[in-house]
PDB file of N, CA and C in Angstrom:
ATOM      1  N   UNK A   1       3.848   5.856  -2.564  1.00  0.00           N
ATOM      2  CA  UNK A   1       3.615   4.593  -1.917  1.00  0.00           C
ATOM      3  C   UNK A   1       4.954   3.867  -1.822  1.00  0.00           C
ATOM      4  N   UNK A   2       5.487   3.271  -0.913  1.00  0.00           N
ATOM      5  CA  UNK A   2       6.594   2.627  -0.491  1.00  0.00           C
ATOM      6  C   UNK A   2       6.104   1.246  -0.628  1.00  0.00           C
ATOM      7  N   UNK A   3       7.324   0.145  -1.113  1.00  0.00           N
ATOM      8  CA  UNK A   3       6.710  -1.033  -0.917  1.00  0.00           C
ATOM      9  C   UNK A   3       7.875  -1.992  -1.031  1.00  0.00           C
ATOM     10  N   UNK A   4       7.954  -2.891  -0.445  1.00  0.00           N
ATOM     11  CA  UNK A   4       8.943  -3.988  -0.035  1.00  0.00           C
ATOM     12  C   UNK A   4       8.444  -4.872  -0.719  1.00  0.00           C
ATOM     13  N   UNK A   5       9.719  -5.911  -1.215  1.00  0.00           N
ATOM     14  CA  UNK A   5       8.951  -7.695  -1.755  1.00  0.00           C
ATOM     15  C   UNK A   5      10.192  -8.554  -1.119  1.00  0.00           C
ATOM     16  N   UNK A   6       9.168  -9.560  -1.079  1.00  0.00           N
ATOM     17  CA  UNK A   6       9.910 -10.428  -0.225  1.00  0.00           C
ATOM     18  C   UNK A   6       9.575 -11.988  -1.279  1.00  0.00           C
ATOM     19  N   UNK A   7      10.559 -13.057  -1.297  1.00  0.00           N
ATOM     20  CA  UNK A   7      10.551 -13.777  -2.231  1.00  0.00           C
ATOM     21  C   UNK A   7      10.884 -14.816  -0.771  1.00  0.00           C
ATOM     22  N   UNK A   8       8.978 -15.741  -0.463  1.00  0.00           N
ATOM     23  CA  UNK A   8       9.093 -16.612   0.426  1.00  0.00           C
ATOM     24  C   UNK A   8      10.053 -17.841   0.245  1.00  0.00           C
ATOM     25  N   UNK A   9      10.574 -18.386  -0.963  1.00  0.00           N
ATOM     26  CA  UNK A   9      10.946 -19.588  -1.567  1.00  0.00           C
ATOM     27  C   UNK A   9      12.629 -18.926  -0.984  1.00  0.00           C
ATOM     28  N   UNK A  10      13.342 -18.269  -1.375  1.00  0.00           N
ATOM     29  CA  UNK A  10      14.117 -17.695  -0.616  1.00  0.00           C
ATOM     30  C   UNK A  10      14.311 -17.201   1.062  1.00  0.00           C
ATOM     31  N   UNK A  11      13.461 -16.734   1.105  1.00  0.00           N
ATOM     32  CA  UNK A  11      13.170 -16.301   2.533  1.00  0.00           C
ATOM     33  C   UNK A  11      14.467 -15.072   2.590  1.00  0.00           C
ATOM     34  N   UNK A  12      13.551 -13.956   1.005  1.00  0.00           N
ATOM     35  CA  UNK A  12      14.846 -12.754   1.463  1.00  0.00           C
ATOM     36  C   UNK A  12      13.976 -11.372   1.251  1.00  0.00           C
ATOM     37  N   UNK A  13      14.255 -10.984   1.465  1.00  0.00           N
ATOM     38  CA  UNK A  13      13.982  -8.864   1.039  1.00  0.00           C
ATOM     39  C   UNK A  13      14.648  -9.244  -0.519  1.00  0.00           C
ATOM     40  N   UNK A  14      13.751  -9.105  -1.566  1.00  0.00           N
ATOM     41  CA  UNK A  14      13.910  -8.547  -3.132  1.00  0.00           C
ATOM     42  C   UNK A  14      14.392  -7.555  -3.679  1.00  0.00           C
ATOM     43  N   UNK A  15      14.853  -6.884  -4.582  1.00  0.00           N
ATOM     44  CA  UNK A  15      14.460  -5.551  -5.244  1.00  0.00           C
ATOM     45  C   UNK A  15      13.577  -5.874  -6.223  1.00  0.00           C
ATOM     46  N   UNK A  16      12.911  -4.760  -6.327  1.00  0.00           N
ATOM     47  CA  UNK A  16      12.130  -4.341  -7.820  1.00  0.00           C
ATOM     48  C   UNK A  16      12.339  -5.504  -8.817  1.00  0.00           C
ATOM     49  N   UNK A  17      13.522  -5.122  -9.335  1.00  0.00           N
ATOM     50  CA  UNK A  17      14.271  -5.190 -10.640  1.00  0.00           C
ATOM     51  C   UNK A  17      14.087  -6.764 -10.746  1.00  0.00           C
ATOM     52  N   UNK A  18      14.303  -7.566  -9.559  1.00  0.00           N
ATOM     53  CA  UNK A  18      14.799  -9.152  -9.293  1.00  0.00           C
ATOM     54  C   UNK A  18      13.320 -10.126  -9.041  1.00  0.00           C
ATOM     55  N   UNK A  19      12.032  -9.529  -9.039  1.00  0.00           N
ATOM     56  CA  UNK A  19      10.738 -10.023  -9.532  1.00  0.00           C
ATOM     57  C   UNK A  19      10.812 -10.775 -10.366  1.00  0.00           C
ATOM     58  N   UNK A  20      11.042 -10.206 -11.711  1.00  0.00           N
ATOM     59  CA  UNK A  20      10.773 -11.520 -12.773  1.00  0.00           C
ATOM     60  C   UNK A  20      11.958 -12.279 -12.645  1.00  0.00           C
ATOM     61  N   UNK A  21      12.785 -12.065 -12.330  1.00  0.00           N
ATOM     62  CA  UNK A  21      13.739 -13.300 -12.038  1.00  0.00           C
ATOM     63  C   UNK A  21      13.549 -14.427 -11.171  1.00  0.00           C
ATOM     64  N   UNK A  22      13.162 -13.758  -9.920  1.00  0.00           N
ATOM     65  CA  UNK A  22      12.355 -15.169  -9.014  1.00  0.00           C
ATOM     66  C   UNK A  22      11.349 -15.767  -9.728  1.00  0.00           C
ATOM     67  N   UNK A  23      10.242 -14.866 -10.222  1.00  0.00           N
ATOM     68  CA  UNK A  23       9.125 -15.688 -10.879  1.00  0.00           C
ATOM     69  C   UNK A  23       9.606 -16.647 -11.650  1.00  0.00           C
ATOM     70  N   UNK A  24      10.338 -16.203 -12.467  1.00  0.00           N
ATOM     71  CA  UNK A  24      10.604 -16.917 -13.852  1.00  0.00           C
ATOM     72  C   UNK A  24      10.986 -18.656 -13.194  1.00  0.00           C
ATOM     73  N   UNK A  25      12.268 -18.622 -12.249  1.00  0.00           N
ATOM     74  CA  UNK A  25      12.364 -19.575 -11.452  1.00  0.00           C
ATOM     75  C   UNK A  25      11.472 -20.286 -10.570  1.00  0.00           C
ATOM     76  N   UNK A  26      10.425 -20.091 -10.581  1.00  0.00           N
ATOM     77  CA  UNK A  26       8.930 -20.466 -10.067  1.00  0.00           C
ATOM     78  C   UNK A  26       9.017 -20.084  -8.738  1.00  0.00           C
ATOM     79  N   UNK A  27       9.596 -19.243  -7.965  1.00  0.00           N
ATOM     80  CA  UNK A  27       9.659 -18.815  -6.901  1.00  0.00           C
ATOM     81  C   UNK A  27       8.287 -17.948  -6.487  1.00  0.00           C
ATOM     82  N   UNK A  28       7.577 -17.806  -5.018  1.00  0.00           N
ATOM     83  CA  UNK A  28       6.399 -17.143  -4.322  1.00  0.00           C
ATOM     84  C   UNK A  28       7.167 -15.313  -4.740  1.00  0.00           C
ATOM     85  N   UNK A  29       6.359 -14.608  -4.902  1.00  0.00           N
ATOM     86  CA  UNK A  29       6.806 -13.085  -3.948  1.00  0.00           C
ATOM     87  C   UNK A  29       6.061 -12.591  -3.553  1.00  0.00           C
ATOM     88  N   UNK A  30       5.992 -11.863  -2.794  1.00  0.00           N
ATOM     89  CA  UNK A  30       4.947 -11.226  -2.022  1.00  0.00           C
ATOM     90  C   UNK A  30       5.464  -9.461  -1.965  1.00  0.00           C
ATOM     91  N   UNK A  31       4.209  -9.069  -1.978  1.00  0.00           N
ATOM     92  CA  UNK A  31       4.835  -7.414  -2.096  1.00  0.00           C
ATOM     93  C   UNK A  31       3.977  -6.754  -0.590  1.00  0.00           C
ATOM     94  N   UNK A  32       5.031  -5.745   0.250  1.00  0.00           N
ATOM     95  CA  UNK A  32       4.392  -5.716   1.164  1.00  0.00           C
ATOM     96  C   UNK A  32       3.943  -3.905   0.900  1.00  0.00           C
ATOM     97  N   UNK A  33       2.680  -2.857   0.463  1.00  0.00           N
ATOM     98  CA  UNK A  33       2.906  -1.549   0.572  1.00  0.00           C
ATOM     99  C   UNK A  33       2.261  -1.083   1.365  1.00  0.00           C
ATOM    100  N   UNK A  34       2.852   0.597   1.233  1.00  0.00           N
ATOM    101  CA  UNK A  34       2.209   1.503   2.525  1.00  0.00           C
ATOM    102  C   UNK A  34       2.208   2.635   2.245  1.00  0.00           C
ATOM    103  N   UNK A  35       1.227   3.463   2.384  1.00  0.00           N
ATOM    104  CA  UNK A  35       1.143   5.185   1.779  1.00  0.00           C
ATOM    105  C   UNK A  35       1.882   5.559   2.239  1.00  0.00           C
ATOM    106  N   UNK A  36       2.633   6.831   1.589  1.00  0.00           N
ATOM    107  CA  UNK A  36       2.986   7.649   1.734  1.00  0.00           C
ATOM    108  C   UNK A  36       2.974   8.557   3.219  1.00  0.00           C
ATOM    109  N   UNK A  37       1.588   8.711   3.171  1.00  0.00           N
ATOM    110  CA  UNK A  37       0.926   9.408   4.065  1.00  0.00           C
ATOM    111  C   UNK A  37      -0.708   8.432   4.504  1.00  0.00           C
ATOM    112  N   UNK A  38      -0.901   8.617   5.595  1.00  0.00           N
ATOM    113  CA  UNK A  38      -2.607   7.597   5.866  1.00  0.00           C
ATOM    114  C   UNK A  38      -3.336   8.874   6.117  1.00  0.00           C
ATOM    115  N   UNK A  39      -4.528   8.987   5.640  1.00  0.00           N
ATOM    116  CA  UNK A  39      -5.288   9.768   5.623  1.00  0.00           C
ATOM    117  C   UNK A  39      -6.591   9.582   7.150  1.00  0.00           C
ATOM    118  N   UNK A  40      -7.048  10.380   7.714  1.00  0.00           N
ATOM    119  CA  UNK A  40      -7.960  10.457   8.546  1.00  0.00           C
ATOM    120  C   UNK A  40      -8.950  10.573   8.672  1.00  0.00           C
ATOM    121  N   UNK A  41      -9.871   8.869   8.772  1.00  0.00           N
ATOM    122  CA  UNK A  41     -10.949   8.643   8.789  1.00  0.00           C
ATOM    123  C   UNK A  41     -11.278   7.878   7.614  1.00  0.00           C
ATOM    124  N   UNK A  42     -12.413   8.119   6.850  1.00  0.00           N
ATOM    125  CA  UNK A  42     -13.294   7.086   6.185  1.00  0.00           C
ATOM    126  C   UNK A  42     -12.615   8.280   4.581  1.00  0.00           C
ATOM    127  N   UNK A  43     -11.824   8.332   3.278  1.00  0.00           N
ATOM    128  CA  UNK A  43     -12.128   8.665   2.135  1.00  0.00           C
ATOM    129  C   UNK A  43     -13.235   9.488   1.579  1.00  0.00           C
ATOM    130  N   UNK A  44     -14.460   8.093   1.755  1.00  0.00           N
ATOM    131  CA  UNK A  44     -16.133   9.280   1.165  1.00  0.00           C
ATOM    132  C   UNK A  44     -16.223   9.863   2.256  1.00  0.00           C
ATOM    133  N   UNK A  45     -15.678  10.214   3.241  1.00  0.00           N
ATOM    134  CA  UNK A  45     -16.645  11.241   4.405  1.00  0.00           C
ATOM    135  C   UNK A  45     -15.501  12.445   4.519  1.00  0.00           C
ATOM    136  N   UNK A  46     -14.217  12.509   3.387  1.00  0.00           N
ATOM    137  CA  UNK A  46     -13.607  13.818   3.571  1.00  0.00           C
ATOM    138  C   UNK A  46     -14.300  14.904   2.925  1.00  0.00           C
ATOM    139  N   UNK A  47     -14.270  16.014   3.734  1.00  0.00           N
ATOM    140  CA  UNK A  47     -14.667  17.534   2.825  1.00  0.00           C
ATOM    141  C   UNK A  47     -16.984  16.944   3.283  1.00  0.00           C
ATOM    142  N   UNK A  48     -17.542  16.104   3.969  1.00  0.00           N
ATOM    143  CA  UNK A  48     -18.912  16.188   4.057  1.00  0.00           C
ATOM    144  C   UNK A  48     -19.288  16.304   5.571  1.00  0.00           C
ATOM    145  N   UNK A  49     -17.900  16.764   6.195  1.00  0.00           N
ATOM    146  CA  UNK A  49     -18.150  17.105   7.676  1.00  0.00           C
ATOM    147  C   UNK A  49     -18.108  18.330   7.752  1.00  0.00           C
ATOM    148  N   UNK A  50     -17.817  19.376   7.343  1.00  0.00           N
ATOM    149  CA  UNK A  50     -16.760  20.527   7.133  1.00  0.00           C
ATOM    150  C   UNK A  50     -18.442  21.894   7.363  1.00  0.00           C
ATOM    151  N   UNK A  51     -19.594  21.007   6.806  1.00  0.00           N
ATOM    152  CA  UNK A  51     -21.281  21.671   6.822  1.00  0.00           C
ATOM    153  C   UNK A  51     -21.480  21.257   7.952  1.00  0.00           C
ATOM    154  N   UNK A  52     -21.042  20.279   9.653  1.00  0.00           N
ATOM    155  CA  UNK A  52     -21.804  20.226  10.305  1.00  0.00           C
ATOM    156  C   UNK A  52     -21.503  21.113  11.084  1.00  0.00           C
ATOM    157  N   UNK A  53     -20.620  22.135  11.494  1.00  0.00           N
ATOM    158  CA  UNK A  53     -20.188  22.772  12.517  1.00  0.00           C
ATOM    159  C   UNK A  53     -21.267  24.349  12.373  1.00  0.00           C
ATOM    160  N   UNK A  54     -21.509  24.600  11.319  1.00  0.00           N
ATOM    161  CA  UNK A  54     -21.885  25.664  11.061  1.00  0.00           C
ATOM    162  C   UNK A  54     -23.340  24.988  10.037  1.00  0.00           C
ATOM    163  N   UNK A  55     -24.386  26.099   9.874  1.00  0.00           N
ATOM    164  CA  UNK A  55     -25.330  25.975   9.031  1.00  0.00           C
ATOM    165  C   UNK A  55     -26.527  26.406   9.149  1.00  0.00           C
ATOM    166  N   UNK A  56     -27.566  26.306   8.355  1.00  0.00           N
ATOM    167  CA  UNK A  56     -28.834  27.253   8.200  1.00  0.00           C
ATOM    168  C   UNK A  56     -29.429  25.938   9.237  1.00  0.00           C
ATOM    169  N   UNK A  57     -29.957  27.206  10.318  1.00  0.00           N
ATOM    170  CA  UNK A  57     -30.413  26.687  11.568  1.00  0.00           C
ATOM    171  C   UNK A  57     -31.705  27.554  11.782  1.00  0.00           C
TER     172      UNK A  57
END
């Protein structure tokens, strides 16, 4: 997972490391993430399509 923070009270791109430092200074952050990879379709419906193509007919 990839993920950016952004510290609104600043109005900058963060690192990691520099979180509790804004906080501590009572500063906003906001964390922005994003998979790796996005998967296709709905999670519960992977691997329960795979029986409709074929089957006891």
């Amino acid at each position: 997972m990839n993920g950016n923070w952004y510290c609104t009270d600043c109005e900058e791109q963060i690192d990691k490391e520099a979180i509790d430092d804004h906080e501590a200074d009572g500063h906003h952050v906001k964390g922005h993430f994003r998979p790796d990879r996005l998967l296709s379709g709905d999670p519960e419906l992977v691997g329960t399509q795979a029986g409709l193509d074929g089957g006891d007919s």
